[in-house]
N, C-alpha and C. Protein backbone atom coordinates (compact mmCIF):
# COMPACT_ATOMS: atom_id res chain seq x y z
N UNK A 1 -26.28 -7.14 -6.15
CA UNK A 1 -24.99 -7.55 -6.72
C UNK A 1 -24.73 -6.81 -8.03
N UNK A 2 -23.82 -6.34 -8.50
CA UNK A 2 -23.36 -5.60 -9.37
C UNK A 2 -23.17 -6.87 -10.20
N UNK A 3 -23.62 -6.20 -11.71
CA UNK A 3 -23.87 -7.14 -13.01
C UNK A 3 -22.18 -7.09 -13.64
N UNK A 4 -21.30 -6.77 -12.93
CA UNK A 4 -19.83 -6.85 -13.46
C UNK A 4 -18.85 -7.51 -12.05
N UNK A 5 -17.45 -8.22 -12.04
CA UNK A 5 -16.76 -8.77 -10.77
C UNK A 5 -15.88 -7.85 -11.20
N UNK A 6 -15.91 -6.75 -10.41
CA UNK A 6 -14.55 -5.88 -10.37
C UNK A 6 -13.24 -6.69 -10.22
N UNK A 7 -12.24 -6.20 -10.84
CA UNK A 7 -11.01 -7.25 -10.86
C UNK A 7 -10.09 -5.90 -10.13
N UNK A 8 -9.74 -6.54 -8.85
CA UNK A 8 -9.14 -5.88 -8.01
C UNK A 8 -7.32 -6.60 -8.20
N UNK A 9 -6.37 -5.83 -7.74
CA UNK A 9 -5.02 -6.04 -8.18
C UNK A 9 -4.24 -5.36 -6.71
N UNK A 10 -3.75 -5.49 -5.84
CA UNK A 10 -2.83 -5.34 -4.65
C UNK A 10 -1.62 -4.38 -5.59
N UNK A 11 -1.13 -3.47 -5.18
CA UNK A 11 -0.25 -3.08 -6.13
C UNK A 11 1.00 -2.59 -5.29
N UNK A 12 0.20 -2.30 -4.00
CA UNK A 12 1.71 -1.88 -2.97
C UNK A 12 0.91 -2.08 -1.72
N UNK A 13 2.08 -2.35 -0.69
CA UNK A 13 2.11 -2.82 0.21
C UNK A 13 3.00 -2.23 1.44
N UNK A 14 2.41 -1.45 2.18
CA UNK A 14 3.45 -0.51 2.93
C UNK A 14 3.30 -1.28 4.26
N UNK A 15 4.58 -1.15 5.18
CA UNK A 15 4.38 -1.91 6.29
C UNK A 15 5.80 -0.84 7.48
N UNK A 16 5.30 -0.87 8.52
CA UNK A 16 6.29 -0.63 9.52
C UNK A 16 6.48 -1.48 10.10
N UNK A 17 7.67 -1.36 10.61
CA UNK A 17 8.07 -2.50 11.52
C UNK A 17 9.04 -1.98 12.77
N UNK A 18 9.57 -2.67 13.98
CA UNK A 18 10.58 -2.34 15.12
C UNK A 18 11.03 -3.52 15.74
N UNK A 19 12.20 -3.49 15.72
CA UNK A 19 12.98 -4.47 16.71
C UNK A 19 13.10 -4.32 17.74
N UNK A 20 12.77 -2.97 18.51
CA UNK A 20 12.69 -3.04 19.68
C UNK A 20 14.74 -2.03 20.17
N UNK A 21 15.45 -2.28 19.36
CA UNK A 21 16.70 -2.05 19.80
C UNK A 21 17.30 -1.05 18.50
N UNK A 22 18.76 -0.73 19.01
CA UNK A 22 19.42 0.38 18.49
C UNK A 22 20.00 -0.82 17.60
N UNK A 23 20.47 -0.12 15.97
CA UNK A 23 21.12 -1.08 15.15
C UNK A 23 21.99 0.07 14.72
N UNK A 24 23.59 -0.65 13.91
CA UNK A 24 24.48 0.20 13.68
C UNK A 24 24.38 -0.21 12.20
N UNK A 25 23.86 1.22 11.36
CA UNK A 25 23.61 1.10 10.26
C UNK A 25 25.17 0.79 9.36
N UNK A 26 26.42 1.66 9.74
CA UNK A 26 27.60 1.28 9.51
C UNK A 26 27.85 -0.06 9.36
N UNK A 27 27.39 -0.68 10.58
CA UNK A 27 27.71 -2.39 10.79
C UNK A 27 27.22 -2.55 9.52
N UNK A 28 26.13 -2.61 9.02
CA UNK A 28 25.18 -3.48 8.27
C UNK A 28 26.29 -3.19 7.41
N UNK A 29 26.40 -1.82 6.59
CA UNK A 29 26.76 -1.29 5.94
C UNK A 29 28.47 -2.28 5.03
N UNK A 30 28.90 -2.43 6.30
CA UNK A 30 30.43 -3.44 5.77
C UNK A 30 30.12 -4.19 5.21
N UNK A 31 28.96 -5.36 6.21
CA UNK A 31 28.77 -6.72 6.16
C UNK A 31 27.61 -6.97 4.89
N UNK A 32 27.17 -5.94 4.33
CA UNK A 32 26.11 -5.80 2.96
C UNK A 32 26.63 -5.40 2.51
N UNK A 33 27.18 -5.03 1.66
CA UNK A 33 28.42 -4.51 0.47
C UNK A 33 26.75 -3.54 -0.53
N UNK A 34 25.76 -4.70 -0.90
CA UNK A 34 24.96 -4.20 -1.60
C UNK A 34 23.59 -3.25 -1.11
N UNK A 35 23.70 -2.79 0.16
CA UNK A 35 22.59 -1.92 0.75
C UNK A 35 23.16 -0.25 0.19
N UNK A 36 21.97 0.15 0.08
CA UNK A 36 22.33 1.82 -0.34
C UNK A 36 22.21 2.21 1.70
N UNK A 37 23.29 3.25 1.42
CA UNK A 37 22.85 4.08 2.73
C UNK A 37 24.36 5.09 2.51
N UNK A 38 23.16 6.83 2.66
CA UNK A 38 23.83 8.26 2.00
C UNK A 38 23.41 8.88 3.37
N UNK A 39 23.56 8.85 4.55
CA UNK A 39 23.39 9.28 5.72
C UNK A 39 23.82 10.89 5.64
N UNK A 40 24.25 11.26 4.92
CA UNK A 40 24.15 13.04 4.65
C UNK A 40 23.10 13.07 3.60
N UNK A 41 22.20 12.44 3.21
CA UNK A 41 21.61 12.93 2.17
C UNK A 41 19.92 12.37 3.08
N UNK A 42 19.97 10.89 3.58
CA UNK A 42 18.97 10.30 4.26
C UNK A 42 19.48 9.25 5.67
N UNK A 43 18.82 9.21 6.71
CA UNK A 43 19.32 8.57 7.40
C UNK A 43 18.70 7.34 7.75
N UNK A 44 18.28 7.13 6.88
CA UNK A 44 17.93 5.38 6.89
C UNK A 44 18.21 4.62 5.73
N UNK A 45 18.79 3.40 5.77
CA UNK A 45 19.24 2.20 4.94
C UNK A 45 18.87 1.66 4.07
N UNK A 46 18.43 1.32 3.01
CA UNK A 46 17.81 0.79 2.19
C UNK A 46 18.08 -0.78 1.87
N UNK A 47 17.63 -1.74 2.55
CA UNK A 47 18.25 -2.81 2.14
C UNK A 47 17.10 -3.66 1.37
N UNK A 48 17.72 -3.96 -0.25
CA UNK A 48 16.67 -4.45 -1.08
C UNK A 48 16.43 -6.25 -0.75
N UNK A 49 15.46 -6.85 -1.58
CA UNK A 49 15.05 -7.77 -1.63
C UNK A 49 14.83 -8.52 -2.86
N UNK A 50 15.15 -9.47 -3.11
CA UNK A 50 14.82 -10.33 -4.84
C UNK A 50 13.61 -10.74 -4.67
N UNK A 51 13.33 -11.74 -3.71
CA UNK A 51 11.91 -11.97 -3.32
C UNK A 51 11.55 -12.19 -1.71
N UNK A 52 10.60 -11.93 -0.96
CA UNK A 52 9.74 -10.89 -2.08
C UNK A 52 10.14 -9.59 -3.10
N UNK A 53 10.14 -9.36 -3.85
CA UNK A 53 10.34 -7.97 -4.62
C UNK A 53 10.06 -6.65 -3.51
N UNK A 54 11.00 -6.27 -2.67
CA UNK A 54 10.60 -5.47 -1.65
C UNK A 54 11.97 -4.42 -1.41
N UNK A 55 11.79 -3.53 -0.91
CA UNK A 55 12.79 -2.47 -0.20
C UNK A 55 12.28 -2.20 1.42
N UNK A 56 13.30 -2.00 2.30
CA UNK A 56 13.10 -2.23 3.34
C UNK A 56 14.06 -0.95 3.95
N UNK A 57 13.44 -0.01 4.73
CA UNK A 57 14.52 1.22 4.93
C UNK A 57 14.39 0.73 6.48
N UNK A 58 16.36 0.95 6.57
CA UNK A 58 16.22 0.39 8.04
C UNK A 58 16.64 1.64 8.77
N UNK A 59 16.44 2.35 10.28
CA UNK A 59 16.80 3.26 11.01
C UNK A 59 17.73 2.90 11.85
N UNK A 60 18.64 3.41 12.25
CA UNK A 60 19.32 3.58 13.68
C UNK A 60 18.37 3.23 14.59
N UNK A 61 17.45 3.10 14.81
CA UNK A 61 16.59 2.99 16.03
C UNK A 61 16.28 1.92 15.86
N UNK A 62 15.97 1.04 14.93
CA UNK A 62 15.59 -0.10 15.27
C UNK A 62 14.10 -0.44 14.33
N UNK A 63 13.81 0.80 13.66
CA UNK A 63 12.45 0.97 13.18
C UNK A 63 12.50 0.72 11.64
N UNK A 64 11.63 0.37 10.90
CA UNK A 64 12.10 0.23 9.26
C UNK A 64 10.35 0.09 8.65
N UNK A 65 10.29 0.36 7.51
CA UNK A 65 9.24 0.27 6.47
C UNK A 65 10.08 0.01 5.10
N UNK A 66 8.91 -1.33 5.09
CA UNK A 66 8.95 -1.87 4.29
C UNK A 66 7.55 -1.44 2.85
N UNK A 67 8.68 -1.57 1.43
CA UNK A 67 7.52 -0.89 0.69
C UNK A 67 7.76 -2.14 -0.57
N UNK A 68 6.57 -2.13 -1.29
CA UNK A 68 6.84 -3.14 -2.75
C UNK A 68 6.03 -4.37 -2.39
N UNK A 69 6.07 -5.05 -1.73
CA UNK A 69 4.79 -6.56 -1.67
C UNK A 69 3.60 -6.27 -2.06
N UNK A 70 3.14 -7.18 -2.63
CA UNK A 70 1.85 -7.13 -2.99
C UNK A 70 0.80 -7.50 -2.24
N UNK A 71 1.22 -8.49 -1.10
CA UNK A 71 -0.01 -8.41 -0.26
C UNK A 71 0.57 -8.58 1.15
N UNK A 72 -0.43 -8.77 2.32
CA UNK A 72 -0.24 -8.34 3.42
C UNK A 72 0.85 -9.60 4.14
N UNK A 73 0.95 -10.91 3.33
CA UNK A 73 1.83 -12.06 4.03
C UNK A 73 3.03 -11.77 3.31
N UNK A 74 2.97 -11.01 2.19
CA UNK A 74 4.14 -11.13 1.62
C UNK A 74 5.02 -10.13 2.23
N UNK A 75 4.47 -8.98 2.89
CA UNK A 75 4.99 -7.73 2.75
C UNK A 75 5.86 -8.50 4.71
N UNK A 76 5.05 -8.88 5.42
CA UNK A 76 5.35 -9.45 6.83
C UNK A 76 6.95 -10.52 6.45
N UNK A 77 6.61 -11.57 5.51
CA UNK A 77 7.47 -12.38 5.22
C UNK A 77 9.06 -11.26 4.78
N UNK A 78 8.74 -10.56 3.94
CA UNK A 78 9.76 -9.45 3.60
C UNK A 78 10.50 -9.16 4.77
N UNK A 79 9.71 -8.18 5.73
CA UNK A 79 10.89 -8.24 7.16
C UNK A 79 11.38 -8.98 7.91
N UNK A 80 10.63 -9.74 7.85
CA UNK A 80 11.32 -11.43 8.88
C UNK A 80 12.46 -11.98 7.86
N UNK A 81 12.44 -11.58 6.59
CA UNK A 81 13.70 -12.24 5.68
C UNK A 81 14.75 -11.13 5.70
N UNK A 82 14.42 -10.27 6.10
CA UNK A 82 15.76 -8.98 6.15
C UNK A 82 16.41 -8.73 7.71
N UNK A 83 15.41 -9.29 8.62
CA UNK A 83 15.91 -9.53 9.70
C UNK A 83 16.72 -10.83 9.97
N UNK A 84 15.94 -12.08 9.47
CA UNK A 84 17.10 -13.07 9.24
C UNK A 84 18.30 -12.86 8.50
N UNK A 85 18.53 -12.22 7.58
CA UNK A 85 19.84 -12.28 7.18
C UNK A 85 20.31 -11.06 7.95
N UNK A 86 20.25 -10.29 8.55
CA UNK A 86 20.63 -9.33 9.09
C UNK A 86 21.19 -10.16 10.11
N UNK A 87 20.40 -11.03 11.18
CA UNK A 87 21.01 -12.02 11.93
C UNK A 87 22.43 -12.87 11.58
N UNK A 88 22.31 -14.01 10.38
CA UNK A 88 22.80 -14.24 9.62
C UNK A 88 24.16 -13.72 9.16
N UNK A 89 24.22 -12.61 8.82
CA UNK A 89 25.61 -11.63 8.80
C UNK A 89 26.16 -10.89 9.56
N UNK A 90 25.97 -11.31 10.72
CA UNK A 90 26.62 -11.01 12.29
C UNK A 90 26.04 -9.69 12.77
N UNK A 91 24.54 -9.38 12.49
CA UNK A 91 24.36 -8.02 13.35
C UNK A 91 23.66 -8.71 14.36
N UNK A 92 23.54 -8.14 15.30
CA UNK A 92 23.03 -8.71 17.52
C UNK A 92 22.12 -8.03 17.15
N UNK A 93 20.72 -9.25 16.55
CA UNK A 93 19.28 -8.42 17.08
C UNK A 93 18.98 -9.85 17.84
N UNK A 94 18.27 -9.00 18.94
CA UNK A 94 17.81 -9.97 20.08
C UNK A 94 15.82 -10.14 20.02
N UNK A 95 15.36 -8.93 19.14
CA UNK A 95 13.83 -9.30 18.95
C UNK A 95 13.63 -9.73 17.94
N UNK A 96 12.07 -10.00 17.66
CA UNK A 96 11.72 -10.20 16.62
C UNK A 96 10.61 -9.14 16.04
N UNK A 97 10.76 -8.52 15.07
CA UNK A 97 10.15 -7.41 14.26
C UNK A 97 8.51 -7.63 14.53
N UNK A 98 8.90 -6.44 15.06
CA UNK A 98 6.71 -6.25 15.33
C UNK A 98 6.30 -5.34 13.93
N UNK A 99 5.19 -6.22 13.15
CA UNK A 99 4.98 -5.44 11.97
C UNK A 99 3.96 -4.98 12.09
N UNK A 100 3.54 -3.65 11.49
CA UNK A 100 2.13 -3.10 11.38
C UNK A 100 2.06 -2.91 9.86
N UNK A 101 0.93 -3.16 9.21
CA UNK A 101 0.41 -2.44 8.26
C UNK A 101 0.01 -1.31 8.15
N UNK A 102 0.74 -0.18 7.09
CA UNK A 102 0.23 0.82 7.24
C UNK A 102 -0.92 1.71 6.10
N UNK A 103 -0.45 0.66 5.05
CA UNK A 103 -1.08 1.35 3.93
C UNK A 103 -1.06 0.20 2.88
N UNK A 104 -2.38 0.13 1.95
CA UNK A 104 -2.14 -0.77 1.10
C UNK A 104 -3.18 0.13 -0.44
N UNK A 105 -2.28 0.41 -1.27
CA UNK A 105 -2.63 0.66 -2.76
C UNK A 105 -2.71 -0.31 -3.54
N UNK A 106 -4.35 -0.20 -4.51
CA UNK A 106 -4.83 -1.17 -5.15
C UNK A 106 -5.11 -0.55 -6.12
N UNK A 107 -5.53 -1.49 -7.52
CA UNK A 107 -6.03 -1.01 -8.23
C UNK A 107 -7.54 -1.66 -8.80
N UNK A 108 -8.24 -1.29 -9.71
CA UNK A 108 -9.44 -2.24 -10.02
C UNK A 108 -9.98 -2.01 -11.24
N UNK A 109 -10.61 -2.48 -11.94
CA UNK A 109 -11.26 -2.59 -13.39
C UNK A 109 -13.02 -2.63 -12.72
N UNK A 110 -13.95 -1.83 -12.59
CA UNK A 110 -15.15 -2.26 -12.58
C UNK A 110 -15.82 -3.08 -13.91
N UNK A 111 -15.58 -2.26 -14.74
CA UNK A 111 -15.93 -3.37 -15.87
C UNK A 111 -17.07 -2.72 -16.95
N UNK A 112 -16.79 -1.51 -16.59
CA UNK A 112 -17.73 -0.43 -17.18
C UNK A 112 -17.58 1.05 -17.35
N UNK A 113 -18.06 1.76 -17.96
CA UNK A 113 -17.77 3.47 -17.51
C UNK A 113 -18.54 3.69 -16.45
N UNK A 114 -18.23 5.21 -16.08
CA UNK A 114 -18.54 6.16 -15.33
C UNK A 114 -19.03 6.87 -15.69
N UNK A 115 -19.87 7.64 -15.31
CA UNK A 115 -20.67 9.50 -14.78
C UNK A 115 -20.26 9.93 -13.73
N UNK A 116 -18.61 10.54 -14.23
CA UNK A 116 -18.43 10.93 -13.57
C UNK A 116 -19.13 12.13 -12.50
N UNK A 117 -19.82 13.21 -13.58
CA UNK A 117 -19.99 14.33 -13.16
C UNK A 117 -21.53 13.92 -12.24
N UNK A 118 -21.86 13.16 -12.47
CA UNK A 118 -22.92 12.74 -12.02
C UNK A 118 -22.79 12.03 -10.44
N UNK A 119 -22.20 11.00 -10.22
CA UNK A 119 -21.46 10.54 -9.37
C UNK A 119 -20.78 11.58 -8.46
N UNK A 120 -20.04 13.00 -8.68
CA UNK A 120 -19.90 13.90 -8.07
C UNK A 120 -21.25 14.77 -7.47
N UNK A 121 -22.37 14.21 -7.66
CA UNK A 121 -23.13 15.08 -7.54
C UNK A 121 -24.08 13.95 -6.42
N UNK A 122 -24.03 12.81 -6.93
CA UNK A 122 -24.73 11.88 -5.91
C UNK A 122 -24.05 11.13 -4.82
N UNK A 123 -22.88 11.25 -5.17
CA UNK A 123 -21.87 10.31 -3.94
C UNK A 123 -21.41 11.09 -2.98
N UNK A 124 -21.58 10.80 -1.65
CA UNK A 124 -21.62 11.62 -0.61
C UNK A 124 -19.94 11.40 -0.40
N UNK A 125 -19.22 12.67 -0.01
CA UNK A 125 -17.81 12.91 0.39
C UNK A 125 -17.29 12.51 -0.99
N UNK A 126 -17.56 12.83 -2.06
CA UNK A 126 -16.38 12.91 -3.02
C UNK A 126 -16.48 14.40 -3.47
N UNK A 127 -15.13 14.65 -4.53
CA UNK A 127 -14.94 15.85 -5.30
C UNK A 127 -14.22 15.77 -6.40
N UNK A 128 -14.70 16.71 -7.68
CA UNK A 128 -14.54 16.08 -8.88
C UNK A 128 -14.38 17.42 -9.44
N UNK A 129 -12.84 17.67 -9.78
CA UNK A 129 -12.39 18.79 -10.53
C UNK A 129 -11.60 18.80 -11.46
N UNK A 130 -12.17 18.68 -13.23
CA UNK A 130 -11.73 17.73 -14.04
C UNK A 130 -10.49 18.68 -14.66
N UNK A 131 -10.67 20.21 -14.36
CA UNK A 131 -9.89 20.63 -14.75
C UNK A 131 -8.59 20.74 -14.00
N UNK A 132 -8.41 20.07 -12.60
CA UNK A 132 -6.99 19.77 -11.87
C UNK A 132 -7.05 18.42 -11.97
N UNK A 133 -8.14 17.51 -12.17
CA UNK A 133 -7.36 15.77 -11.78
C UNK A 133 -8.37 15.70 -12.75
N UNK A 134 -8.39 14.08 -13.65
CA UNK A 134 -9.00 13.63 -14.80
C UNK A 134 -10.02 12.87 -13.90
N UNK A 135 -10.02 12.41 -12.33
CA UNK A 135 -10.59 11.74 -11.38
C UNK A 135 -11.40 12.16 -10.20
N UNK A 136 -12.41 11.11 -10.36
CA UNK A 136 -13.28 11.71 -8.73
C UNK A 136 -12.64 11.09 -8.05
N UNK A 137 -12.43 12.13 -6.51
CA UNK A 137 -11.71 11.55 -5.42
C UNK A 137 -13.00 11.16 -4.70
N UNK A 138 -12.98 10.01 -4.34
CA UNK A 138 -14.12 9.42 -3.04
C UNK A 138 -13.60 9.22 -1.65
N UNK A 139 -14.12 9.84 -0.76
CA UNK A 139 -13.74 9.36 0.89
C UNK A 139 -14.78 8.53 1.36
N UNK A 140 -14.36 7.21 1.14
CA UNK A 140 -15.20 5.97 1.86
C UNK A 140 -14.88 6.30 3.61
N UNK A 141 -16.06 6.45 4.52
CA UNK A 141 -15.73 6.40 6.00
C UNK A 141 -15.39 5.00 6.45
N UNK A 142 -16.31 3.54 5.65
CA UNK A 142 -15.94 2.65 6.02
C UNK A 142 -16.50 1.62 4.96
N UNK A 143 -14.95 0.71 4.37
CA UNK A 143 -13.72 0.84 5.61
C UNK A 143 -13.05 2.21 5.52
N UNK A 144 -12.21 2.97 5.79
CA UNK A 144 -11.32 4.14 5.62
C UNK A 144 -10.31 3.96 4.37
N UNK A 145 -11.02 4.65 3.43
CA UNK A 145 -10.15 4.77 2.16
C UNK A 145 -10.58 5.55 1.29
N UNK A 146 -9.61 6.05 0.40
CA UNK A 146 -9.96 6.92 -0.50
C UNK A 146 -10.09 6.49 -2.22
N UNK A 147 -10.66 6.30 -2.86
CA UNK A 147 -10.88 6.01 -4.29
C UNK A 147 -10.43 7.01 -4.92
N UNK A 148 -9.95 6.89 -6.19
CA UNK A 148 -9.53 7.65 -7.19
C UNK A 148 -10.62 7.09 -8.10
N UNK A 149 -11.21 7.53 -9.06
CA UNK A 149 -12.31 6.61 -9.57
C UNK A 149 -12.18 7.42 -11.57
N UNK A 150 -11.88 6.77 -12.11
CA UNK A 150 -12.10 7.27 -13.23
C UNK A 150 -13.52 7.28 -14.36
N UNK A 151 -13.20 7.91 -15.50
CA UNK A 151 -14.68 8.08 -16.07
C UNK A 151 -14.52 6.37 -16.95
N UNK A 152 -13.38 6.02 -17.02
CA UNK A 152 -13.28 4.17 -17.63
C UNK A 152 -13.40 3.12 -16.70
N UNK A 153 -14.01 3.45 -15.76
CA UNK A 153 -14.22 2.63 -14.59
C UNK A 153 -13.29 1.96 -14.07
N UNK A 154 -11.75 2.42 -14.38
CA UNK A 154 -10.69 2.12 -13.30
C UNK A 154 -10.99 3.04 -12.29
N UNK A 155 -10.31 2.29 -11.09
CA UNK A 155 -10.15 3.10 -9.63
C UNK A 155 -8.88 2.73 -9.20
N UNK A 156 -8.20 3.80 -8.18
CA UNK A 156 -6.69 3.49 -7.24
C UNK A 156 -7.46 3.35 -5.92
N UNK A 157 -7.21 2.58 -5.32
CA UNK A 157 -7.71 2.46 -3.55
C UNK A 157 -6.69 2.47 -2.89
N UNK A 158 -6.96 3.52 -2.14
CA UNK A 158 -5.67 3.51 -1.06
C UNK A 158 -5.92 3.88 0.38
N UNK A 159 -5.38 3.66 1.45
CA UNK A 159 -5.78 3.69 2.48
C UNK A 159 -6.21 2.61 3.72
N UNK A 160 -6.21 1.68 2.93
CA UNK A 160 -6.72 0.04 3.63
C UNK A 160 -5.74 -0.37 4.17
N UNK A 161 -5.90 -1.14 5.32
CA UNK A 161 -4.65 -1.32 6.53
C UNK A 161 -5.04 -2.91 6.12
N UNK A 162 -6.16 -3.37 5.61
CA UNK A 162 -6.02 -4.98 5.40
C UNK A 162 -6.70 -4.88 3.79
N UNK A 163 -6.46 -6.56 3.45
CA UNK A 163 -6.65 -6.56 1.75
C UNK A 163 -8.36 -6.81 1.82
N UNK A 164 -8.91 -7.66 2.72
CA UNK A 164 -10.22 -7.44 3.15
C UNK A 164 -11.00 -6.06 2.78
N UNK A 165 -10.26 -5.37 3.37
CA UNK A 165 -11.02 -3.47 3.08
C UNK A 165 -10.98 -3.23 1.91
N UNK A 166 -9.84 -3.33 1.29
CA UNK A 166 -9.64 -3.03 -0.04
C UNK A 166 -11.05 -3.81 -1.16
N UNK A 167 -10.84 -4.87 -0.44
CA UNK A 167 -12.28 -5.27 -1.77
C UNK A 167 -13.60 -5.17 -0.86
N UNK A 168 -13.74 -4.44 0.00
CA UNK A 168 -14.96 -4.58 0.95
C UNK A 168 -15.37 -3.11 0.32
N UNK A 169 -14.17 -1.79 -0.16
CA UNK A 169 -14.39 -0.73 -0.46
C UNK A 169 -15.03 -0.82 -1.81
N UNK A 170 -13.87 -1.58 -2.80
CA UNK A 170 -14.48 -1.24 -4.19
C UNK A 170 -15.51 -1.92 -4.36
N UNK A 171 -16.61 -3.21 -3.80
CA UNK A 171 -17.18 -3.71 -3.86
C UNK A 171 -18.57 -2.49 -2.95
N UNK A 172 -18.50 -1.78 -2.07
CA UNK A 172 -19.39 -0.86 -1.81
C UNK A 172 -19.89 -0.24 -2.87
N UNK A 173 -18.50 0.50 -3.30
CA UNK A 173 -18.87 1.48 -4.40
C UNK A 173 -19.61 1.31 -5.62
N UNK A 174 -19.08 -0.07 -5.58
CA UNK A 174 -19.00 -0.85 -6.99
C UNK A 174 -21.04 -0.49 -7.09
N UNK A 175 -21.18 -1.20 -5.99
CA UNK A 175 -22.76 -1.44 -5.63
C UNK A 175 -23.53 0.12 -5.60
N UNK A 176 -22.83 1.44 -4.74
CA UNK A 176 -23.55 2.57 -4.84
C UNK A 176 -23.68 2.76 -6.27
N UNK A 177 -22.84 2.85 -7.40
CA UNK A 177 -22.96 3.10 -8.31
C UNK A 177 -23.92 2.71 -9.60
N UNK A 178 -24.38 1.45 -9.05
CA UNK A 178 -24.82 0.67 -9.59
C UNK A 178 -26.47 1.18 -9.11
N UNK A 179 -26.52 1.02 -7.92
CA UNK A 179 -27.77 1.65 -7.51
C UNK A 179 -28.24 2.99 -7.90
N UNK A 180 -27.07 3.87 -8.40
CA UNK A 180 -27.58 4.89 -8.84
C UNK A 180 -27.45 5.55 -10.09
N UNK A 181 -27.52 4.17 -10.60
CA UNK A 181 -27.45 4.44 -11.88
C UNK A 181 -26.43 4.82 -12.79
N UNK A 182 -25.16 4.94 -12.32
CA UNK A 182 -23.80 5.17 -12.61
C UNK A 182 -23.43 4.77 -13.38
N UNK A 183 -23.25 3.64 -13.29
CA UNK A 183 -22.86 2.99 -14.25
C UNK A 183 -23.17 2.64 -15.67
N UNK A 184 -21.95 2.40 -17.22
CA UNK A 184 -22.66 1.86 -18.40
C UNK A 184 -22.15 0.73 -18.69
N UNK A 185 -22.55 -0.23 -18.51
CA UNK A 185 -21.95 -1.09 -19.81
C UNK A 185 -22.41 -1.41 -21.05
């Protein structure tokens, strides 16, 4: 067990989603007065959210990602509330939004410094080039994610399809580092 509780933080929350059917972004477009949509510039919709705190880009096809929740119920709850009011303000959807998770960015405090250069030298699949990034990049195989890892013992985690991974990752690392001496407090 690592002599520090990394304080892990959810910071984004990416999600796809599909209804299954064709939607007329125009339609929306009347009946939302407040959705962005520049269809010569992008061709998907932007329809925001108060809460959850979310943006939701919707397609002609039926397909949309959702970005901004902080965790994996919030980010699900987000499209089921943009699809209800989408219902709600007379657009004909006949499914209900199949969501996938696609990506979830975290952040974390280990609670200590780093070696770095050292850590580049003992941690298998990272790379550490201080004169292009101030950060070691780590490729965790499992779960599948990548660390950003600094010499102040913050890290960015990104790559985790559940919030589970996310602390299953920094809690690995947390521990290689520790085992090898990495760490100062």
């Amino acid at each position: 067990m690592p002599q520090t509780k990394a304080i892990v933080s959810i910071e984004n929350v990416v999600a796809s989603a599909s209804i299954n059917q064709r939607v007329d972004l125009n339609q929306i477009t009347k009946n939302f007065p407040d959705v962005e949509y520049h269809p010569e510039q992008f061709p998907g919709l932007v329809f925001r959210l108060k809460t959850p705190k979310t943006a939701t880009l919707i397609f002609s096809s039926g397909k949309m990602v959702c970005t901004g929740a902080k965790s994996e119920k919030q980010s699900r709850e987000a499209v089921q509330e943009v699809v209800r009011r989408l219902k709600k303000g007379g657009i004909p959807i006949k499914n209900e939004a199949e969501i996938t998770i696609q990506n979830m960015v975290a952040s974390a405090n280990l609670g200590g410094k780093v070696h770095l250069e050292e850590a580049a030298r003992q941690l298998p699949k990272s790379m550490y080039e201080p004169e292009q990034f101030p950060g070691l990049i780590h490729r965790m195989p499992d779960p599948k994610t990548v660390i950003l890892l600094f010499a102040s013992g913050k890290l960015v985690c990104t790559g985790a399809k559940r919030e589970s991974d996310v602390h299953r990752a920094v809690h690995n690392l947390h521990v290689m580092l520790e085992e090898k001496k990495l760490m100062m407090y």
